[in-house]
PDB file of N, CA and C in Angstrom:
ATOM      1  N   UNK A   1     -41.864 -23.127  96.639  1.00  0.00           N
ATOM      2  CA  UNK A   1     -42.718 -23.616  95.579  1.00  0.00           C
ATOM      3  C   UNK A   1     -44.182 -23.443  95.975  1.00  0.00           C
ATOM      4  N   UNK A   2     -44.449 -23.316  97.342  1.00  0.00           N
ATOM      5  CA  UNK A   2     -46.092 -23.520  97.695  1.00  0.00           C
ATOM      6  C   UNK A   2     -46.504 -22.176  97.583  1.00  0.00           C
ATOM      7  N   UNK A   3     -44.852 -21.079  98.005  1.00  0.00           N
ATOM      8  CA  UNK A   3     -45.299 -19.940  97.849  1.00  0.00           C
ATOM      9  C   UNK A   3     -45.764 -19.351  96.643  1.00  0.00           C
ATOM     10  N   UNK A   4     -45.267 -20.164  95.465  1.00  0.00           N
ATOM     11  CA  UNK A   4     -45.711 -19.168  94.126  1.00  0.00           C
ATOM     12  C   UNK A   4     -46.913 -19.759  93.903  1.00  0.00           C
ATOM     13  N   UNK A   5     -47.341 -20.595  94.092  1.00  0.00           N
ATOM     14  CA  UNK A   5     -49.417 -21.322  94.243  1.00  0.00           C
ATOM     15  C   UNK A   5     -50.117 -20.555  95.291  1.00  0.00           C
ATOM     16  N   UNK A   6     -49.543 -19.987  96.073  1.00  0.00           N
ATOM     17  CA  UNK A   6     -50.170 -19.112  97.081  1.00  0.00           C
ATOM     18  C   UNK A   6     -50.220 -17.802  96.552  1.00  0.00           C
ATOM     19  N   UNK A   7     -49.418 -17.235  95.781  1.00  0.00           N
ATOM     20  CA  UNK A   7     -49.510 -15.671  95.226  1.00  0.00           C
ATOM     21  C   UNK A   7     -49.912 -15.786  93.743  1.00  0.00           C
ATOM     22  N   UNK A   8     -50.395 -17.107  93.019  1.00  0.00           N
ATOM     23  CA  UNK A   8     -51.350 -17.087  91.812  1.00  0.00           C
ATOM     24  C   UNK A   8     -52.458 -17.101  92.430  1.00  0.00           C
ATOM     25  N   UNK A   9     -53.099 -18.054  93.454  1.00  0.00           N
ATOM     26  CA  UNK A   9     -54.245 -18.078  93.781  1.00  0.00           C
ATOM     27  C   UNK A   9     -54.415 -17.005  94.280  1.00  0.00           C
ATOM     28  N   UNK A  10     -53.840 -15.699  95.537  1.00  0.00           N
ATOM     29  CA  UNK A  10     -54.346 -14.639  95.732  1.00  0.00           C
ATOM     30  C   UNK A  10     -54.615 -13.578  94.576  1.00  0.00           C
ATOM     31  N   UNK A  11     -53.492 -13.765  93.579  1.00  0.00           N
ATOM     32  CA  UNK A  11     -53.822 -12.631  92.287  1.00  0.00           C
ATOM     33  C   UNK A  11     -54.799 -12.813  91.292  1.00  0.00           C
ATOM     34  N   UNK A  12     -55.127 -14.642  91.465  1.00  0.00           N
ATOM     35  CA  UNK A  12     -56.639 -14.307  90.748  1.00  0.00           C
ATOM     36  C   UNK A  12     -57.788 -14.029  91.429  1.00  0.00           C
ATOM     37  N   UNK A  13     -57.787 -14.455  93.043  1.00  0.00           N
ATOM     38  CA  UNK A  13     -59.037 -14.394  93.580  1.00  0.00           C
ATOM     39  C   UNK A  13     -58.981 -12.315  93.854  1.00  0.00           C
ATOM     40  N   UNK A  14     -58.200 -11.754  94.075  1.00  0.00           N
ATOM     41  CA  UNK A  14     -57.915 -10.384  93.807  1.00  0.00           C
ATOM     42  C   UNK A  14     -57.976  -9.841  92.479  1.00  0.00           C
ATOM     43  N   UNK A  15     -58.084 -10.435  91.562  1.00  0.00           N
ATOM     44  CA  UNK A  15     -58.693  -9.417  90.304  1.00  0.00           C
ATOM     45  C   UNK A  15     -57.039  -9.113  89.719  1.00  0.00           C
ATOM     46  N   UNK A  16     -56.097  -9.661  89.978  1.00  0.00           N
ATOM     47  CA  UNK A  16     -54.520  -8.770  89.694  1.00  0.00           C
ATOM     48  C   UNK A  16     -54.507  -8.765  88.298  1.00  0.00           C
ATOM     49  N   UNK A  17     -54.114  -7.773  87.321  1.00  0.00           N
ATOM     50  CA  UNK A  17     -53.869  -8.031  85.947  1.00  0.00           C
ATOM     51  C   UNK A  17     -53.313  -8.445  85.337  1.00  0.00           C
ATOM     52  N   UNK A  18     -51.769  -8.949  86.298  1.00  0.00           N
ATOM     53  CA  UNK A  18     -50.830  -9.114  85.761  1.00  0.00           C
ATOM     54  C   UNK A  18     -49.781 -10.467  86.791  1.00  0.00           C
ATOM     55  N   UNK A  19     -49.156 -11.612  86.743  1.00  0.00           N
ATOM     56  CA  UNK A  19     -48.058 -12.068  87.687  1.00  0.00           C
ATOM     57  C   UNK A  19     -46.997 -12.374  86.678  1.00  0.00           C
ATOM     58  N   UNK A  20     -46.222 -12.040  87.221  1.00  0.00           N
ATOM     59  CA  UNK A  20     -44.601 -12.606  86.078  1.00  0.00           C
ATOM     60  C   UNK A  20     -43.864 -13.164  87.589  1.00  0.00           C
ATOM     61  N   UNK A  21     -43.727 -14.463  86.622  1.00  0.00           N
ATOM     62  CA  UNK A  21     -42.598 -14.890  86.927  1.00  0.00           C
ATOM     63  C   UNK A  21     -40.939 -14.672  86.831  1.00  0.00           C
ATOM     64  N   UNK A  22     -40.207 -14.449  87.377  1.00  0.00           N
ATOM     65  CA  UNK A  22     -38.906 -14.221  87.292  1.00  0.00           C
ATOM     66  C   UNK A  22     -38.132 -15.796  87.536  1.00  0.00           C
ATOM     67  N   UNK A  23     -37.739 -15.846  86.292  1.00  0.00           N
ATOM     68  CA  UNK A  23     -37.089 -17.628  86.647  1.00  0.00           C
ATOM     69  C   UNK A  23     -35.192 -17.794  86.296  1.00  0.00           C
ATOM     70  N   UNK A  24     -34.742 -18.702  86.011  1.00  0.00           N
ATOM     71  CA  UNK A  24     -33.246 -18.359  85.603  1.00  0.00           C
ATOM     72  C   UNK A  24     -33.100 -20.023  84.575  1.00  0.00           C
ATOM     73  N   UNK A  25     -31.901 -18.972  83.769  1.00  0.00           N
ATOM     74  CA  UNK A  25     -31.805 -20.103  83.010  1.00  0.00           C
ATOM     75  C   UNK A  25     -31.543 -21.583  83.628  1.00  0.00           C
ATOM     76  N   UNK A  26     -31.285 -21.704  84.862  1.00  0.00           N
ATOM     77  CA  UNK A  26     -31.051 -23.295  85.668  1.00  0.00           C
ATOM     78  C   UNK A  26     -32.009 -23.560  86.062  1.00  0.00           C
ATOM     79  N   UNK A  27     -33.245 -23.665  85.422  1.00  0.00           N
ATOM     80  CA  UNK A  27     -34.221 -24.379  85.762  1.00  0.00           C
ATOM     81  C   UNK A  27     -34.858 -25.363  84.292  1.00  0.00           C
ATOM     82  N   UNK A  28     -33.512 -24.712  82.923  1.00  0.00           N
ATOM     83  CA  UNK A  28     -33.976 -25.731  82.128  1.00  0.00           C
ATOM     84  C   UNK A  28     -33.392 -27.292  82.333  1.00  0.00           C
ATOM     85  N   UNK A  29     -32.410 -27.559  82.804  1.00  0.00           N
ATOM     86  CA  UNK A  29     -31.896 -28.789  83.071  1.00  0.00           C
ATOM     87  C   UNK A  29     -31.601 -28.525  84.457  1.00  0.00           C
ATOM     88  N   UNK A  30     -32.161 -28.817  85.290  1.00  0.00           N
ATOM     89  CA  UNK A  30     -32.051 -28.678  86.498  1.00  0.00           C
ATOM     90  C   UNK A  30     -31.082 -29.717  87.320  1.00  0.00           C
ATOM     91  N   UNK A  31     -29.849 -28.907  88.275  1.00  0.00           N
ATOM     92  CA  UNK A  31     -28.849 -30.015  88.677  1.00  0.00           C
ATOM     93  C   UNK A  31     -28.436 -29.732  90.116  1.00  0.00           C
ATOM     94  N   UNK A  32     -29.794 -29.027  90.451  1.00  0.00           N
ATOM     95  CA  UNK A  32     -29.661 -28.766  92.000  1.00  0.00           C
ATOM     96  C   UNK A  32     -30.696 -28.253  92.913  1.00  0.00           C
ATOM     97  N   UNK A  33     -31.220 -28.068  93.727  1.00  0.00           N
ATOM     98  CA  UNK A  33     -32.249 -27.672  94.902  1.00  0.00           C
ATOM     99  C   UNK A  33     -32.718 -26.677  94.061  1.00  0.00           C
ATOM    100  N   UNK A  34     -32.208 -25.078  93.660  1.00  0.00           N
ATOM    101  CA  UNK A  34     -32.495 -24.539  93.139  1.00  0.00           C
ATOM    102  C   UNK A  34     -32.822 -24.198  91.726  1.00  0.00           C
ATOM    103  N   UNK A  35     -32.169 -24.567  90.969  1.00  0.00           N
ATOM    104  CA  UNK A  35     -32.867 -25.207  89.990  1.00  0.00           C
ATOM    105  C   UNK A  35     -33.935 -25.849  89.449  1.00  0.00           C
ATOM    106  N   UNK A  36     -34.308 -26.889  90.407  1.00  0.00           N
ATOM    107  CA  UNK A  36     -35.270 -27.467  90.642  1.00  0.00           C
ATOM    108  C   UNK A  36     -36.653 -27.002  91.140  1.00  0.00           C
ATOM    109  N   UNK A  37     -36.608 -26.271  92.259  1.00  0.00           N
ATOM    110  CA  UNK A  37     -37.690 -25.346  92.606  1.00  0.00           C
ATOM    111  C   UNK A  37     -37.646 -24.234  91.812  1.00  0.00           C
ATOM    112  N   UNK A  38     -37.111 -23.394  90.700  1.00  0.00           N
ATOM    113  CA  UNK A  38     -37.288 -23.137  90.241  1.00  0.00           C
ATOM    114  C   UNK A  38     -37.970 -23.230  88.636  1.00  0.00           C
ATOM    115  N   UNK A  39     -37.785 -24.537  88.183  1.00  0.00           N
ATOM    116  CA  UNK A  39     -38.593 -25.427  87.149  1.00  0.00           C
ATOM    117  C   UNK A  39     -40.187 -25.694  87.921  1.00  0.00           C
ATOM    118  N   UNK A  40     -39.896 -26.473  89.047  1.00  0.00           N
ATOM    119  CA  UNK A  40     -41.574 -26.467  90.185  1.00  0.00           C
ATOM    120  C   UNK A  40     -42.063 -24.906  89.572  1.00  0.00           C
ATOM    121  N   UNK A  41     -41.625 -24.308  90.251  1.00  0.00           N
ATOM    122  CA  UNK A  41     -42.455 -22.506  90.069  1.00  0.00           C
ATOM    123  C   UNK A  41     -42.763 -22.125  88.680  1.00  0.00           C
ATOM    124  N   UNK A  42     -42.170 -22.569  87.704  1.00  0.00           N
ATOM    125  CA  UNK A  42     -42.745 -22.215  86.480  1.00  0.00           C
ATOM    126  C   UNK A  42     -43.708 -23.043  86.063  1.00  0.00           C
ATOM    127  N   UNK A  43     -43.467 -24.367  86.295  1.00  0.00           N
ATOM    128  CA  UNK A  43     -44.897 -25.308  86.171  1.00  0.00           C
ATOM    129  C   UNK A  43     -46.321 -25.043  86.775  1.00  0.00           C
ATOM    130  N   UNK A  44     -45.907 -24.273  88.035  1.00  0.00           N
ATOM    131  CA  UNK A  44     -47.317 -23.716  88.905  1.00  0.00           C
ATOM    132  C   UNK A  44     -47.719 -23.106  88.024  1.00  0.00           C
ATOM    133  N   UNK A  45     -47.008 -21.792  87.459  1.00  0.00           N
ATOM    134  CA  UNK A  45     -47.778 -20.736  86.701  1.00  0.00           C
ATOM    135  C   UNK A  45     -47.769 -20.893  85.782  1.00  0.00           C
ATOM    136  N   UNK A  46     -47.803 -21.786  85.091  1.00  0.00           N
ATOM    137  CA  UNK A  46     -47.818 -22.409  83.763  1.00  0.00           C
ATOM    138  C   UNK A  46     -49.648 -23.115  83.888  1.00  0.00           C
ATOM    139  N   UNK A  47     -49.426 -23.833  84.926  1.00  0.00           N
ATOM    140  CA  UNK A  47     -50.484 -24.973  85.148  1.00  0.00           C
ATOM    141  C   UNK A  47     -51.783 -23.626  85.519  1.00  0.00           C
ATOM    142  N   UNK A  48     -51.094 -22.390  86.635  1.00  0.00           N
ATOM    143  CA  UNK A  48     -52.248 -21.164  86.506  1.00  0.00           C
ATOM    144  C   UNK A  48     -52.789 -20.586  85.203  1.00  0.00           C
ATOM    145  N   UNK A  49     -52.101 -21.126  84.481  1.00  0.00           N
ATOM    146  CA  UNK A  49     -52.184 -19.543  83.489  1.00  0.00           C
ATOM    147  C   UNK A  49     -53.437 -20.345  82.404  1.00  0.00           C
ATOM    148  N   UNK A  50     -53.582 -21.884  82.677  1.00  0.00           N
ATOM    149  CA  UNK A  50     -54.526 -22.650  81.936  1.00  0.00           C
ATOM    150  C   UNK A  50     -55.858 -22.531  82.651  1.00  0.00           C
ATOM    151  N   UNK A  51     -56.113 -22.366  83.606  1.00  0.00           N
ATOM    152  CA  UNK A  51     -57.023 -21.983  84.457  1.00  0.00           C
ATOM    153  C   UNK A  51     -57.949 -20.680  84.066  1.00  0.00           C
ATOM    154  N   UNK A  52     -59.268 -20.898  84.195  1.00  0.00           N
ATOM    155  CA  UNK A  52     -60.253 -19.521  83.820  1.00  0.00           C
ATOM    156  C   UNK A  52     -59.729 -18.341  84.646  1.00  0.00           C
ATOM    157  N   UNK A  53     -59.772 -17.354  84.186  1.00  0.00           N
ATOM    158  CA  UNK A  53     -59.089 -16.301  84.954  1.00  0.00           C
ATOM    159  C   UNK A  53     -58.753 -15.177  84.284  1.00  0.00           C
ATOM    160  N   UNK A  54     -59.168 -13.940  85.079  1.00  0.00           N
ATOM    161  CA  UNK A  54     -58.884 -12.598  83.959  1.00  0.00           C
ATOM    162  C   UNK A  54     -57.269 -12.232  84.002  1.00  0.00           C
ATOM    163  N   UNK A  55     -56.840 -12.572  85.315  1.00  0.00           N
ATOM    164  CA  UNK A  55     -54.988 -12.527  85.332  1.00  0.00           C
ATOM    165  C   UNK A  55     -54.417 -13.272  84.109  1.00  0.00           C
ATOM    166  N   UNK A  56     -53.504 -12.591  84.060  1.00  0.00           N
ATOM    167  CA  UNK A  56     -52.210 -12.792  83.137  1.00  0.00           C
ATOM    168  C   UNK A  56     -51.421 -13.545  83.663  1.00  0.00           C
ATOM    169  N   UNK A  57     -50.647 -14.687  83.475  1.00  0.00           N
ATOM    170  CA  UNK A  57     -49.790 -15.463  84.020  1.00  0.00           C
ATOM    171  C   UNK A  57     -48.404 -15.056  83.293  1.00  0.00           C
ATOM    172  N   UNK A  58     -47.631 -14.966  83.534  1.00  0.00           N
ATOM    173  CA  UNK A  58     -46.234 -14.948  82.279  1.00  0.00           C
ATOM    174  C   UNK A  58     -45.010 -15.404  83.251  1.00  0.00           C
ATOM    175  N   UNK A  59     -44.022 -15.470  82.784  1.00  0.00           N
ATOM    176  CA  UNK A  59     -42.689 -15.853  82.990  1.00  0.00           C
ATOM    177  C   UNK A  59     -41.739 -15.323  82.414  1.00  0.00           C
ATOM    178  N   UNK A  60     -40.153 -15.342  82.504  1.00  0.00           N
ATOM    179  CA  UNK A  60     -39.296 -14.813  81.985  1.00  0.00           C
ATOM    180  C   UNK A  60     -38.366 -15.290  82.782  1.00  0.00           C
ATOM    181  N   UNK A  61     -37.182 -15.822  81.913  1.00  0.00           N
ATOM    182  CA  UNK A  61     -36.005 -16.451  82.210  1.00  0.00           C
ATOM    183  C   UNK A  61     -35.170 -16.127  81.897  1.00  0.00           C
ATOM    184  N   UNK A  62     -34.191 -15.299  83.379  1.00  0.00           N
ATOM    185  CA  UNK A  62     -32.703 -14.302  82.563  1.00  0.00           C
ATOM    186  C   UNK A  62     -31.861 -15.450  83.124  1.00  0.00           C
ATOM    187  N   UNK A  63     -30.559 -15.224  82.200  1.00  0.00           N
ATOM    188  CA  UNK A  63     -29.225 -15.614  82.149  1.00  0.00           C
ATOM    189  C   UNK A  63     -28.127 -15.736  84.041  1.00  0.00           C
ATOM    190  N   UNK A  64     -27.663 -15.719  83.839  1.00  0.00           N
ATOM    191  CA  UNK A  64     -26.156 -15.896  84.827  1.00  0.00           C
ATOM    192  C   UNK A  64     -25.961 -14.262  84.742  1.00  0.00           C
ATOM    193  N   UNK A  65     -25.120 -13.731  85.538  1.00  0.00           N
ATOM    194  CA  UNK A  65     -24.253 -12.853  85.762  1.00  0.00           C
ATOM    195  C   UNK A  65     -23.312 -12.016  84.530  1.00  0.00           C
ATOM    196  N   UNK A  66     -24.088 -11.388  84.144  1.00  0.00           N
ATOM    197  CA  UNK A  66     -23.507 -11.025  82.884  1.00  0.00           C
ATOM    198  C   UNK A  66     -21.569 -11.318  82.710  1.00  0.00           C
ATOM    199  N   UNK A  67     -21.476 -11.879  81.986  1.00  0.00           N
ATOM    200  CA  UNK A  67     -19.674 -12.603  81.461  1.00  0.00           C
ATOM    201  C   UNK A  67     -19.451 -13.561  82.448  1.00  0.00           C
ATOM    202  N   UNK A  68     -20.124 -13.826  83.244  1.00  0.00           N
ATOM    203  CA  UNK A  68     -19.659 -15.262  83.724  1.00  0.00           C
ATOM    204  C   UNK A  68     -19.630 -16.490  83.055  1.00  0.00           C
ATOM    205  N   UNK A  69     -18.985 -17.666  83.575  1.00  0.00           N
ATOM    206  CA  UNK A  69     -18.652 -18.732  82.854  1.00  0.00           C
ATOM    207  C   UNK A  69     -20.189 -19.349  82.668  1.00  0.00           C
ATOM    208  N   UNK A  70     -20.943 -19.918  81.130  1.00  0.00           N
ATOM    209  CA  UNK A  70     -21.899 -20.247  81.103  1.00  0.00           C
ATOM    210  C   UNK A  70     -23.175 -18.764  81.027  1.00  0.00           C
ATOM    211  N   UNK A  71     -22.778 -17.988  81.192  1.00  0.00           N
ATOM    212  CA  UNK A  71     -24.030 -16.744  80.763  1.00  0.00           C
ATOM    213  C   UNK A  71     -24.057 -16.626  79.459  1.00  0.00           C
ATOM    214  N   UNK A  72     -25.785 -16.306  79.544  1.00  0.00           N
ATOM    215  CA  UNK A  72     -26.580 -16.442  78.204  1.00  0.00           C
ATOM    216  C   UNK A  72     -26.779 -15.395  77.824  1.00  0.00           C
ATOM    217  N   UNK A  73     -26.370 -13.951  78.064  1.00  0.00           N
ATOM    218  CA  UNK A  73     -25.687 -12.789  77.797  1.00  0.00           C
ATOM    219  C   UNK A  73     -24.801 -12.243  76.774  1.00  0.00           C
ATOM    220  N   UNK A  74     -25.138 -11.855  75.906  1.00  0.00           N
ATOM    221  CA  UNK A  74     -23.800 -12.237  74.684  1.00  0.00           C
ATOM    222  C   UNK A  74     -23.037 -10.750  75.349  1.00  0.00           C
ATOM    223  N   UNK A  75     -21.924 -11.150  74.811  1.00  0.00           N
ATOM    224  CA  UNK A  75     -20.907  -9.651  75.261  1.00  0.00           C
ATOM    225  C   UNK A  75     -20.730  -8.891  74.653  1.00  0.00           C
ATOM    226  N   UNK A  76     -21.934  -8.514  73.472  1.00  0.00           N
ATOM    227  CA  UNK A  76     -22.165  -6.934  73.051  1.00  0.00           C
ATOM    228  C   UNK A  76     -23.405  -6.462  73.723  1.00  0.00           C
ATOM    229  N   UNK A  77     -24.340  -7.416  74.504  1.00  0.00           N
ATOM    230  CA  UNK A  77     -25.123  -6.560  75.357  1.00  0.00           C
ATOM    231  C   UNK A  77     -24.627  -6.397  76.690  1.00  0.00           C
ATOM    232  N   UNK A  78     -23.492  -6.879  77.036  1.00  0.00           N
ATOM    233  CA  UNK A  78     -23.021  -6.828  78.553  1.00  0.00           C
ATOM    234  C   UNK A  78     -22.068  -5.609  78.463  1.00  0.00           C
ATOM    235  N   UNK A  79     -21.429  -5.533  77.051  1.00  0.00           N
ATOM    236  CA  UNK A  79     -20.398  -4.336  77.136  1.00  0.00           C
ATOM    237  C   UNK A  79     -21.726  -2.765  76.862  1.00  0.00           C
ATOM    238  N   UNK A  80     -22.813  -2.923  76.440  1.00  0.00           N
ATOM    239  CA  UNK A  80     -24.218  -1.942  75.640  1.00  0.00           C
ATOM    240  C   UNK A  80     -24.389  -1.393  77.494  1.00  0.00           C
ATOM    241  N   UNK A  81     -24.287  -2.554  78.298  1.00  0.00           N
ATOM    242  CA  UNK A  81     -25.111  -1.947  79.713  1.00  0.00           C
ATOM    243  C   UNK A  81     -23.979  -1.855  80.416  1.00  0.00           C
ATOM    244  N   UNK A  82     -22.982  -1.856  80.263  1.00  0.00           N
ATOM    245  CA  UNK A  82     -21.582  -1.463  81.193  1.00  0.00           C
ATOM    246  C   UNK A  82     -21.650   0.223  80.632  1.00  0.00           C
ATOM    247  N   UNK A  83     -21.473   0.330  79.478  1.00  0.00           N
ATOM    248  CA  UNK A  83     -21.930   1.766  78.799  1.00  0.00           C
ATOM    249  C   UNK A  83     -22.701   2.677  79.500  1.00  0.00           C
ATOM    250  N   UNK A  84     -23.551   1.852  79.880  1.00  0.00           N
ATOM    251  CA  UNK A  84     -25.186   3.110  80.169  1.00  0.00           C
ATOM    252  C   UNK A  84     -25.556   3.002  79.021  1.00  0.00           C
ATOM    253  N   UNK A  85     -25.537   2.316  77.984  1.00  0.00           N
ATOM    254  CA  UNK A  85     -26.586   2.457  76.848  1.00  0.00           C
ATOM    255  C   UNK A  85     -27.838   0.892  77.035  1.00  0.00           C
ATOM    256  N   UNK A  86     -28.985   1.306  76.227  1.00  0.00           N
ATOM    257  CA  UNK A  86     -29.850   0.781  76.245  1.00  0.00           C
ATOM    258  C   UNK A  86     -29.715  -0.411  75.116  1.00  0.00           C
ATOM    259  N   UNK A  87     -29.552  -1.620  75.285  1.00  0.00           N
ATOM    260  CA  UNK A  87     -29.148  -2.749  74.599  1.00  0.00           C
ATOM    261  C   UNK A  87     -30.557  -3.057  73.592  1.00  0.00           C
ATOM    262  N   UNK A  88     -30.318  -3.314  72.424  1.00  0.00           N
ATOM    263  CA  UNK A  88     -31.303  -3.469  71.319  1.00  0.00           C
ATOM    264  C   UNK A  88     -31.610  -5.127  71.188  1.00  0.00           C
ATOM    265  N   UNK A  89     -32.757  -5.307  70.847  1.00  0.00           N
ATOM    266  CA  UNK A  89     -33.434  -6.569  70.794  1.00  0.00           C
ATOM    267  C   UNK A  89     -33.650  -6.854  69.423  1.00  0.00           C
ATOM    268  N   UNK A  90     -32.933  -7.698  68.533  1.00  0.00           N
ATOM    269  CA  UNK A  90     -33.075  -7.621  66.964  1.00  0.00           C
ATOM    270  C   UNK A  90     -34.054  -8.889  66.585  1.00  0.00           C
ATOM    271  N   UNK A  91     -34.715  -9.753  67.281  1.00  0.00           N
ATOM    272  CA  UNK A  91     -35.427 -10.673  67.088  1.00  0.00           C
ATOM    273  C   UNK A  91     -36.992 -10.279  67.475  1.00  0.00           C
ATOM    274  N   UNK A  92     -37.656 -10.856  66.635  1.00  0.00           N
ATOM    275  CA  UNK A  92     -39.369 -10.493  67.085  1.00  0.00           C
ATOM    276  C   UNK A  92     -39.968 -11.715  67.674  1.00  0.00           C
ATOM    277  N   UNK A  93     -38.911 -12.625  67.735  1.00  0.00           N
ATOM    278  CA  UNK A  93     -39.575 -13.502  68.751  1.00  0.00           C
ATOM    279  C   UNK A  93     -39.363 -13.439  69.708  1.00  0.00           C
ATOM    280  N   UNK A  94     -38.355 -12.155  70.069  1.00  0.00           N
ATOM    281  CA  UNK A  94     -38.293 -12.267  71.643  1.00  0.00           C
ATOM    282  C   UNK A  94     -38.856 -11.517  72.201  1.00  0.00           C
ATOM    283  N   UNK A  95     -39.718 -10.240  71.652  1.00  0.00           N
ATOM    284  CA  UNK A  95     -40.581  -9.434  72.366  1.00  0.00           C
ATOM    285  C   UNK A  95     -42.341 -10.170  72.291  1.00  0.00           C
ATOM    286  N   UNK A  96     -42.810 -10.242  73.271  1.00  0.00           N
ATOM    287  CA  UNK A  96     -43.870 -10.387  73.494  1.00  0.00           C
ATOM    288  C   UNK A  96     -45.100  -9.219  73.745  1.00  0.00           C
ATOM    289  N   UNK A  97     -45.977  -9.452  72.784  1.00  0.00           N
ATOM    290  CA  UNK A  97     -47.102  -8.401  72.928  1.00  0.00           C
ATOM    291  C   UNK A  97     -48.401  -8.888  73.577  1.00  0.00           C
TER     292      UNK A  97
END
């Protein structure tokens, strides 16, 4: 957790354009160590991204293991990337510009 406050503060005092977070869906109800520091780490860069600063803060929260018990994966995009095909995004709220 101290580490992701340590690599916002170097990417703004460095000019970086860009930090994403990579988070998982167990950090919305959190029910374990990891989980938990993973909710911490999005709050850092959450709490960065309010801060003056030409960096970009963002986040993004993937699913479980595609078809595992509890993945947020539906199983026409898990069978689209078992394929080799490129899985389609039919919502415009989920792309961000």
């Amino acid at each position: 957790m101290l580490s992701t406050k340590v690599v916002c503060d170097a990417a703004r005092r460095c000019g970086a354009a860009q930090v994403v977070l990579i988070s998982t869906d167990r950090a919305v109800s959190p029910t374990n160590v990891m989980g938990a520091s993973k909710r911490v780490a999005e709050l850092v860069v959450q709490a960065s991204a309010t801060e003056a600063s030409t960096t970009r803060f963002a986040m993004v929260r993937f699913g479980n293991v595609l078809s595992s018990s509890g993945s947020v994966v539906p199983c026409s995009v898990a069978r689209s990337l078992r394929a080799a095909r490129s899985p389609s995004l039919t919502r415009r709220s989920s792309i961000i510009s």
